[in-house]
C-alpha atoms as a PDB file:
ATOM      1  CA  UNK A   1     -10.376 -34.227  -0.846  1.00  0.00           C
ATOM      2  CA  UNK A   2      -7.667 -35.503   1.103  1.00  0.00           C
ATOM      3  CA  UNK A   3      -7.114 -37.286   3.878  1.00  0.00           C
ATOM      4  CA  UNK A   4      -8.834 -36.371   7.321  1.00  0.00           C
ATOM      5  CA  UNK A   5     -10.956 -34.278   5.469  1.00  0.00           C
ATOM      6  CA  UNK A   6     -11.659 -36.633   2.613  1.00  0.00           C
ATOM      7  CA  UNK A   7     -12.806 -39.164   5.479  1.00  0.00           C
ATOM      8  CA  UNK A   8     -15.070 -36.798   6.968  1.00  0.00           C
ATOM      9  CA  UNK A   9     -16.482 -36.185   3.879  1.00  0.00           C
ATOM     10  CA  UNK A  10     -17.276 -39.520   2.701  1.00  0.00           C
ATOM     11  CA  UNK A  11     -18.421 -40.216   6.535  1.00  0.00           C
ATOM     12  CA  UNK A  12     -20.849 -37.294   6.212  1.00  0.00           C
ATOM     13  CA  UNK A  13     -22.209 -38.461   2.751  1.00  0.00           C
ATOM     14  CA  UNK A  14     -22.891 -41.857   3.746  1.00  0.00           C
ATOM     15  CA  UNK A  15     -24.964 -40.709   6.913  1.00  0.00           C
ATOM     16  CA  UNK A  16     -26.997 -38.683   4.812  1.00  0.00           C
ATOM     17  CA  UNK A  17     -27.320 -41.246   2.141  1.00  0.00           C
ATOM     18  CA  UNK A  18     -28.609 -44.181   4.843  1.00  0.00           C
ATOM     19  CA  UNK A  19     -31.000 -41.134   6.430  1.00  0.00           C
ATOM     20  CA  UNK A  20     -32.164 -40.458   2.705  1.00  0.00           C
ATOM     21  CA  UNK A  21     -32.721 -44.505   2.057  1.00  0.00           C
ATOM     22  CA  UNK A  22     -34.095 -45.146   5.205  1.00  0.00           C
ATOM     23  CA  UNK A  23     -36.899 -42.362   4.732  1.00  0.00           C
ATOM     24  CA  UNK A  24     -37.707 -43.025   1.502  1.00  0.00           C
ATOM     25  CA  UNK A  25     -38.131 -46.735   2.747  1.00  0.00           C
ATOM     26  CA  UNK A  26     -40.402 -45.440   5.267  1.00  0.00           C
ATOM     27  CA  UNK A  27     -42.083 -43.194   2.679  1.00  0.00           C
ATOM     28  CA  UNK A  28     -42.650 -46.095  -0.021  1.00  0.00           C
ATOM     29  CA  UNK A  29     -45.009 -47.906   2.943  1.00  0.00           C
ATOM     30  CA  UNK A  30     -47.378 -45.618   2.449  1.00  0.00           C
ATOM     31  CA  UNK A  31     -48.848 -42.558   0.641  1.00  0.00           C
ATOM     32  CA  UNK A  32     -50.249 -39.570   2.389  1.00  0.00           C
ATOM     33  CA  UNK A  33     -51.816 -38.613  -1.312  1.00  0.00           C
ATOM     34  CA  UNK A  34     -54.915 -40.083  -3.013  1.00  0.00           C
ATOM     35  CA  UNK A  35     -52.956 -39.643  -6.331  1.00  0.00           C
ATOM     36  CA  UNK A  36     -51.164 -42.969  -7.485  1.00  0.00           C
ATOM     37  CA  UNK A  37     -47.054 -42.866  -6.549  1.00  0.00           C
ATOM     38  CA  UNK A  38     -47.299 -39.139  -4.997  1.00  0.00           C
ATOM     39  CA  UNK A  39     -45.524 -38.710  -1.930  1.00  0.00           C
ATOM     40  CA  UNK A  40     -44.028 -35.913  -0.318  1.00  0.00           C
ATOM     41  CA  UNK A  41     -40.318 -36.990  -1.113  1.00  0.00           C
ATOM     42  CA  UNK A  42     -39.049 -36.383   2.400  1.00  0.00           C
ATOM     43  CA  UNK A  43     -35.575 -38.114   1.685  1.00  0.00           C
ATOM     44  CA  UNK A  44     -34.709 -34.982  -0.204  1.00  0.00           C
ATOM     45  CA  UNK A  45     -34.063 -33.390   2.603  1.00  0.00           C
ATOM     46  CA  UNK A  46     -31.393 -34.941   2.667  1.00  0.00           C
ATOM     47  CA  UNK A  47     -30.144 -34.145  -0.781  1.00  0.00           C
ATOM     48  CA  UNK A  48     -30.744 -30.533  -0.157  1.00  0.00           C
ATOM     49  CA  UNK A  49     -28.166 -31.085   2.888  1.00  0.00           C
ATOM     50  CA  UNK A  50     -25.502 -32.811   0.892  1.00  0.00           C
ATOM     51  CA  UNK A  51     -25.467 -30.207  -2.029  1.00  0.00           C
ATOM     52  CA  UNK A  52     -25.520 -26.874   0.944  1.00  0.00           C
ATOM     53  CA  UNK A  53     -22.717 -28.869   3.121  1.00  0.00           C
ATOM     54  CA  UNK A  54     -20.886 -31.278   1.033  1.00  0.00           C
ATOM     55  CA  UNK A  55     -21.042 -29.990  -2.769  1.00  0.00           C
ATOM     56  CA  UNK A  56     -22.913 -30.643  -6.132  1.00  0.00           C
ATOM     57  CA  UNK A  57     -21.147 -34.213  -6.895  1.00  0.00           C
ATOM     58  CA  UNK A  58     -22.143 -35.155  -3.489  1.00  0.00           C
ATOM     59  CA  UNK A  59     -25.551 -34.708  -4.403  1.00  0.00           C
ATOM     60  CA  UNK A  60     -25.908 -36.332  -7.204  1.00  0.00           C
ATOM     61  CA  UNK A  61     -23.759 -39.142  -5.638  1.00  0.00           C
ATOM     62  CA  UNK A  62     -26.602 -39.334  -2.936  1.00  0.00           C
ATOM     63  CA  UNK A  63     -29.707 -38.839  -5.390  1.00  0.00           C
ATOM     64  CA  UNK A  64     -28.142 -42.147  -7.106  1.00  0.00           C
ATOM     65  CA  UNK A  65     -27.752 -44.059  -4.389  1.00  0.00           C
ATOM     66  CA  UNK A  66     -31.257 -43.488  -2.894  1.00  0.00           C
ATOM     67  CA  UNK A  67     -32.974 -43.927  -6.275  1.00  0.00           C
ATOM     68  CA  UNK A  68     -30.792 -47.182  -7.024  1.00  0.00           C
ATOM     69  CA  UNK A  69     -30.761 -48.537  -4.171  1.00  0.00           C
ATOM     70  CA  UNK A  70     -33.881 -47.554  -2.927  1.00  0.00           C
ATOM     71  CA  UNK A  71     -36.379 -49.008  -5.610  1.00  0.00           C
ATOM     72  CA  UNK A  72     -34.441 -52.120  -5.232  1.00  0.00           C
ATOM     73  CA  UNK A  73     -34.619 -52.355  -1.431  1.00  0.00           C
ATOM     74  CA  UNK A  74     -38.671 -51.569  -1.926  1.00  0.00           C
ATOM     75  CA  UNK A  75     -39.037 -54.408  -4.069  1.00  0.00           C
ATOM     76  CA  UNK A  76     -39.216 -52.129  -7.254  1.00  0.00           C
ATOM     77  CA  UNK A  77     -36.400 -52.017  -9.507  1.00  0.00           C
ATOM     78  CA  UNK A  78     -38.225 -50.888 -12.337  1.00  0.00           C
ATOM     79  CA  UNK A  79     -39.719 -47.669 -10.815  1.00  0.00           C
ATOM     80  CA  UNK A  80     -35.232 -46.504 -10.762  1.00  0.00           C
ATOM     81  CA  UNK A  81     -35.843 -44.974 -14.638  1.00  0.00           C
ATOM     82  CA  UNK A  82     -38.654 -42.958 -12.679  1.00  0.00           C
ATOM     83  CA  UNK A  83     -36.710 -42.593  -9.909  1.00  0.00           C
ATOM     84  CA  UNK A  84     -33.880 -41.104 -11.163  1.00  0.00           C
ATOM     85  CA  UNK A  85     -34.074 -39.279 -13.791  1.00  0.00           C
ATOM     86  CA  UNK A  86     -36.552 -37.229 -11.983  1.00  0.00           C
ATOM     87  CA  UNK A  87     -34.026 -37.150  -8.809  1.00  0.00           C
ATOM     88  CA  UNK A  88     -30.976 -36.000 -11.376  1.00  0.00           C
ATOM     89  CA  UNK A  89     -32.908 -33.300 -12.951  1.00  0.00           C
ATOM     90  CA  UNK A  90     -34.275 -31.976  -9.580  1.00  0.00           C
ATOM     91  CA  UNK A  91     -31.268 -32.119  -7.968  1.00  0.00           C
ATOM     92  CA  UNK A  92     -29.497 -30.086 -11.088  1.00  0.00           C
ATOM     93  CA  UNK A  93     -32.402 -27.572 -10.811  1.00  0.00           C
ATOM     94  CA  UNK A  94     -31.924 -27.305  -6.739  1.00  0.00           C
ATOM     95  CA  UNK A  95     -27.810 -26.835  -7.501  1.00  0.00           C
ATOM     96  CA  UNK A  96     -28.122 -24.138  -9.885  1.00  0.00           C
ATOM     97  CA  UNK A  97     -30.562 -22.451  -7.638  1.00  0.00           C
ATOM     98  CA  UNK A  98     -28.564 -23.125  -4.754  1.00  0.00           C
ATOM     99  CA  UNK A  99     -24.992 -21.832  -6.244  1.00  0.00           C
ATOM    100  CA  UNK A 100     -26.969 -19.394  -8.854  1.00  0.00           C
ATOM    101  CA  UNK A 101     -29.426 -17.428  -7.175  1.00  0.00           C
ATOM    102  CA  UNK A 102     -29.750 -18.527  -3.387  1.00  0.00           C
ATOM    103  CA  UNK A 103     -30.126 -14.776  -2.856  1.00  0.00           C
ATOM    104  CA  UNK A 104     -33.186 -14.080  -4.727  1.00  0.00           C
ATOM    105  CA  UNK A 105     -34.695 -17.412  -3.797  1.00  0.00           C
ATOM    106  CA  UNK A 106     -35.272 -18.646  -0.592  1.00  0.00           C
ATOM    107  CA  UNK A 107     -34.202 -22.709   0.059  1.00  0.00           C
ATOM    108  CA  UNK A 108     -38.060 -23.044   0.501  1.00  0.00           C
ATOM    109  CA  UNK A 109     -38.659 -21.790  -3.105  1.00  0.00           C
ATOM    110  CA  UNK A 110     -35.951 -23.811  -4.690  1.00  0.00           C
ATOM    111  CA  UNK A 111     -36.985 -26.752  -2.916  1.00  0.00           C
ATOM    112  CA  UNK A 112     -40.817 -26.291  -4.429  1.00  0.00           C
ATOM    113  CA  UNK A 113     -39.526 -25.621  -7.939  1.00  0.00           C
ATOM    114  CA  UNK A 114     -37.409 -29.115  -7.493  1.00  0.00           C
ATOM    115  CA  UNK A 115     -40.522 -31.321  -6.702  1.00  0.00           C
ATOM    116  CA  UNK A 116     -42.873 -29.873  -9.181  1.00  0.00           C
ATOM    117  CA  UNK A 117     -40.018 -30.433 -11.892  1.00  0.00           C
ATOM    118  CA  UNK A 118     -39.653 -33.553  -9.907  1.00  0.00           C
ATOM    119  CA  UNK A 119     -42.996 -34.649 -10.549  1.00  0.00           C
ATOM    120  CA  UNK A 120     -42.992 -33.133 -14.396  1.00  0.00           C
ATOM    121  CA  UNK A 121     -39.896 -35.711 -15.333  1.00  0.00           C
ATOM    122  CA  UNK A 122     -41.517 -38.472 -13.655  1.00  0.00           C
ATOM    123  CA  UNK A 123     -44.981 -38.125 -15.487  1.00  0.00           C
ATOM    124  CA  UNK A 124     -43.085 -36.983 -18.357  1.00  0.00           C
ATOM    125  CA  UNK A 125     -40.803 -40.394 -18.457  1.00  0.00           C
ATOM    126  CA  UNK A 126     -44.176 -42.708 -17.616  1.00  0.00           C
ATOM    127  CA  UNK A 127     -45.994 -41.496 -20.615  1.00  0.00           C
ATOM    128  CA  UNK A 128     -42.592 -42.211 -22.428  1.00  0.00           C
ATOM    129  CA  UNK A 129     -42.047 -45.669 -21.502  1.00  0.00           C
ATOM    130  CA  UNK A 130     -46.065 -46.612 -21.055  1.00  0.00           C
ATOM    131  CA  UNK A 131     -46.394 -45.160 -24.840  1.00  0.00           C
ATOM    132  CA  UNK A 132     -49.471 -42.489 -23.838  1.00  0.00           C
ATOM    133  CA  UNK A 133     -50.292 -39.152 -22.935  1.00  0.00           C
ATOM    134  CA  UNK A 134     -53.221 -40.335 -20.604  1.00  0.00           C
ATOM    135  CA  UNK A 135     -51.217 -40.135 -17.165  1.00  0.00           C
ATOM    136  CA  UNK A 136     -51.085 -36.067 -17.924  1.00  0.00           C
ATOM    137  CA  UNK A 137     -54.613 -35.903 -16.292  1.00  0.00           C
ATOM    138  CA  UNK A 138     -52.611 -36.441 -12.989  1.00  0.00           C
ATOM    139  CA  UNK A 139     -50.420 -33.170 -13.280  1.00  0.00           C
ATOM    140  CA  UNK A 140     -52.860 -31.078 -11.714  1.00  0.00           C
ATOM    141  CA  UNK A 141     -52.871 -32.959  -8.679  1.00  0.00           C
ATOM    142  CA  UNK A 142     -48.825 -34.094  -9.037  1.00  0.00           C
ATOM    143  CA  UNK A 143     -48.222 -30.339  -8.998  1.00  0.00           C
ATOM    144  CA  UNK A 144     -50.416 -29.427  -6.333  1.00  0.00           C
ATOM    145  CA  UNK A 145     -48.829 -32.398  -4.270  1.00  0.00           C
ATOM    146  CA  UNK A 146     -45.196 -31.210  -5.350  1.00  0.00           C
ATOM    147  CA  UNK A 147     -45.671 -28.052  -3.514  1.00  0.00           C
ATOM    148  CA  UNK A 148     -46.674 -29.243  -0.511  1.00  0.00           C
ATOM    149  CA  UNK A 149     -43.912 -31.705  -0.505  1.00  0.00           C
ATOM    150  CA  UNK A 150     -41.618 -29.267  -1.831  1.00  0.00           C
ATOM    151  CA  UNK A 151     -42.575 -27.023   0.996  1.00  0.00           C
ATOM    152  CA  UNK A 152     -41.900 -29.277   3.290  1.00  0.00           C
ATOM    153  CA  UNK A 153     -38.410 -30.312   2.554  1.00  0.00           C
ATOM    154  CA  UNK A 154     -37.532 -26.652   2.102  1.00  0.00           C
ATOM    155  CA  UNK A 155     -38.570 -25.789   5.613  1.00  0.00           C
ATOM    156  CA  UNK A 156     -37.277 -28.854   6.710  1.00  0.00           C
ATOM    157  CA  UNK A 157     -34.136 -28.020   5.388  1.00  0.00           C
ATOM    158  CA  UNK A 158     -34.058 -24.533   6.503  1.00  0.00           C
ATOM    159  CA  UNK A 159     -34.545 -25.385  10.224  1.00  0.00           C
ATOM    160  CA  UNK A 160     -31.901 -28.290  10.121  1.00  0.00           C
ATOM    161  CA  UNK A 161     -29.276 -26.037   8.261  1.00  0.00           C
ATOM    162  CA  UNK A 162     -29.798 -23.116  10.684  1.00  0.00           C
ATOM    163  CA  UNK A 163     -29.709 -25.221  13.793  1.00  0.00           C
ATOM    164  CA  UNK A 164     -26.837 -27.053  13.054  1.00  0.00           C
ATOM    165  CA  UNK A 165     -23.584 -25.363  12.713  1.00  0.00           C
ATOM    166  CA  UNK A 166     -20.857 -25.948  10.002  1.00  0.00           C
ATOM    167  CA  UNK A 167     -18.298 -27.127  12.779  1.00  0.00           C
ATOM    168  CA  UNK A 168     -20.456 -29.680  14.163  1.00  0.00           C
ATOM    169  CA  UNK A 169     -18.685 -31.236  10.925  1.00  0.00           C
ATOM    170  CA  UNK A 170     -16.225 -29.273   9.641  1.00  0.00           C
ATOM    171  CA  UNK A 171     -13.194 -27.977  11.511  1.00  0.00           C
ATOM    172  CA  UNK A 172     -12.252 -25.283   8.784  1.00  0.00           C
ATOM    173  CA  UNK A 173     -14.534 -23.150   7.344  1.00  0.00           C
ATOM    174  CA  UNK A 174     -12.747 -23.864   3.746  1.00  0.00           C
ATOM    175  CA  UNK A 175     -14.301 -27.821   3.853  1.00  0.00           C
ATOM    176  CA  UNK A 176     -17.815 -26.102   3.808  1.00  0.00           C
ATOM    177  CA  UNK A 177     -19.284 -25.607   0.310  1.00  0.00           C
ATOM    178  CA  UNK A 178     -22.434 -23.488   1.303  1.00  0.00           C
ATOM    179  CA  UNK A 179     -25.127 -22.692   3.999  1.00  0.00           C
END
């Protein structure tokens, strides 16, 4: 990155990282699932965005900064283990897809594989820390519930990618990692 282009970047990152915060904010108020701590993880949309337009350390740079900052914002600093090592793996699994195989997979499918590992790591690293196997009873529903969220970021971030073009923030096609 340098200069102009650097700036844009890190401008570009940071609106994505307050829209990510502010929607996972939003989504921490309340839960459209019965399941305890489901949700449909809406600020990944946002993740999604900075790994197609900005790049994979841009991602993880944003997953950080919403799990960080957002548990501690929420009143919840010690639901960031959860948070992100659950967002890190996800995102990995979304980048490899992305760069990998995004022409066998549609962003739709790569976004529902992300949320059902999503919620794996996160029921994986409670039973972990809380010593017991008992919150596995939840993974039928924390699967179920990672597809629908999963299918909602993906078409969420099919529509945004395909309605906004590259040059409403990049001048040169070369500053554009993906999409």
């Amino acid at each position: 990155m340098k200069g102009r282009n650097a700036a844009k970047r890190i401008a570009l990152l940071s609106v994505l990282c307050a829209g990510a915060l502010c929607v996972f904010v939003v989504e921490n108020l309340f839960s459209p699932f019965p399941v305890p701590g489901a949700k449909l993880g809406l600020g990944n949309v946002f993740a999604i965005l900075a790994l197609i337009w900005l790049g994979v350390p841009e991602g993880m740079i944003l997953v950080i900064i919403k799990s960080v900052l957002g548990c501690l914002i929420t009143g919840n600093p010690g639901a960031v283990i959860y948070s992100l090592s659950a967002g890190l793996v996800s995102v990995s699994f979304s980048a490899a897809m992305i760069y990998a195989k995004r022409e066998i997979f549609t962003l739709t499918a790569i976004s529902v594989g992300a949320a059902v590992i999503n919620n794996i790591v996160q029921n994986a690293v409670f039973c972990l820390v809380a010593g017991t196997v008992s919150a596995f009873y939840l993974m039928p529903y924390l699967l179920v519930t990672g597809v629908i969220g999963g299918l909602t970021v993906g078409v969420t971030s099919t529509l945004i990618i395909k309605k906004t073009p590259s040059s409403a923030f990049f001048s040169d096609a070369s500053e554009h990692k993906g999409g």
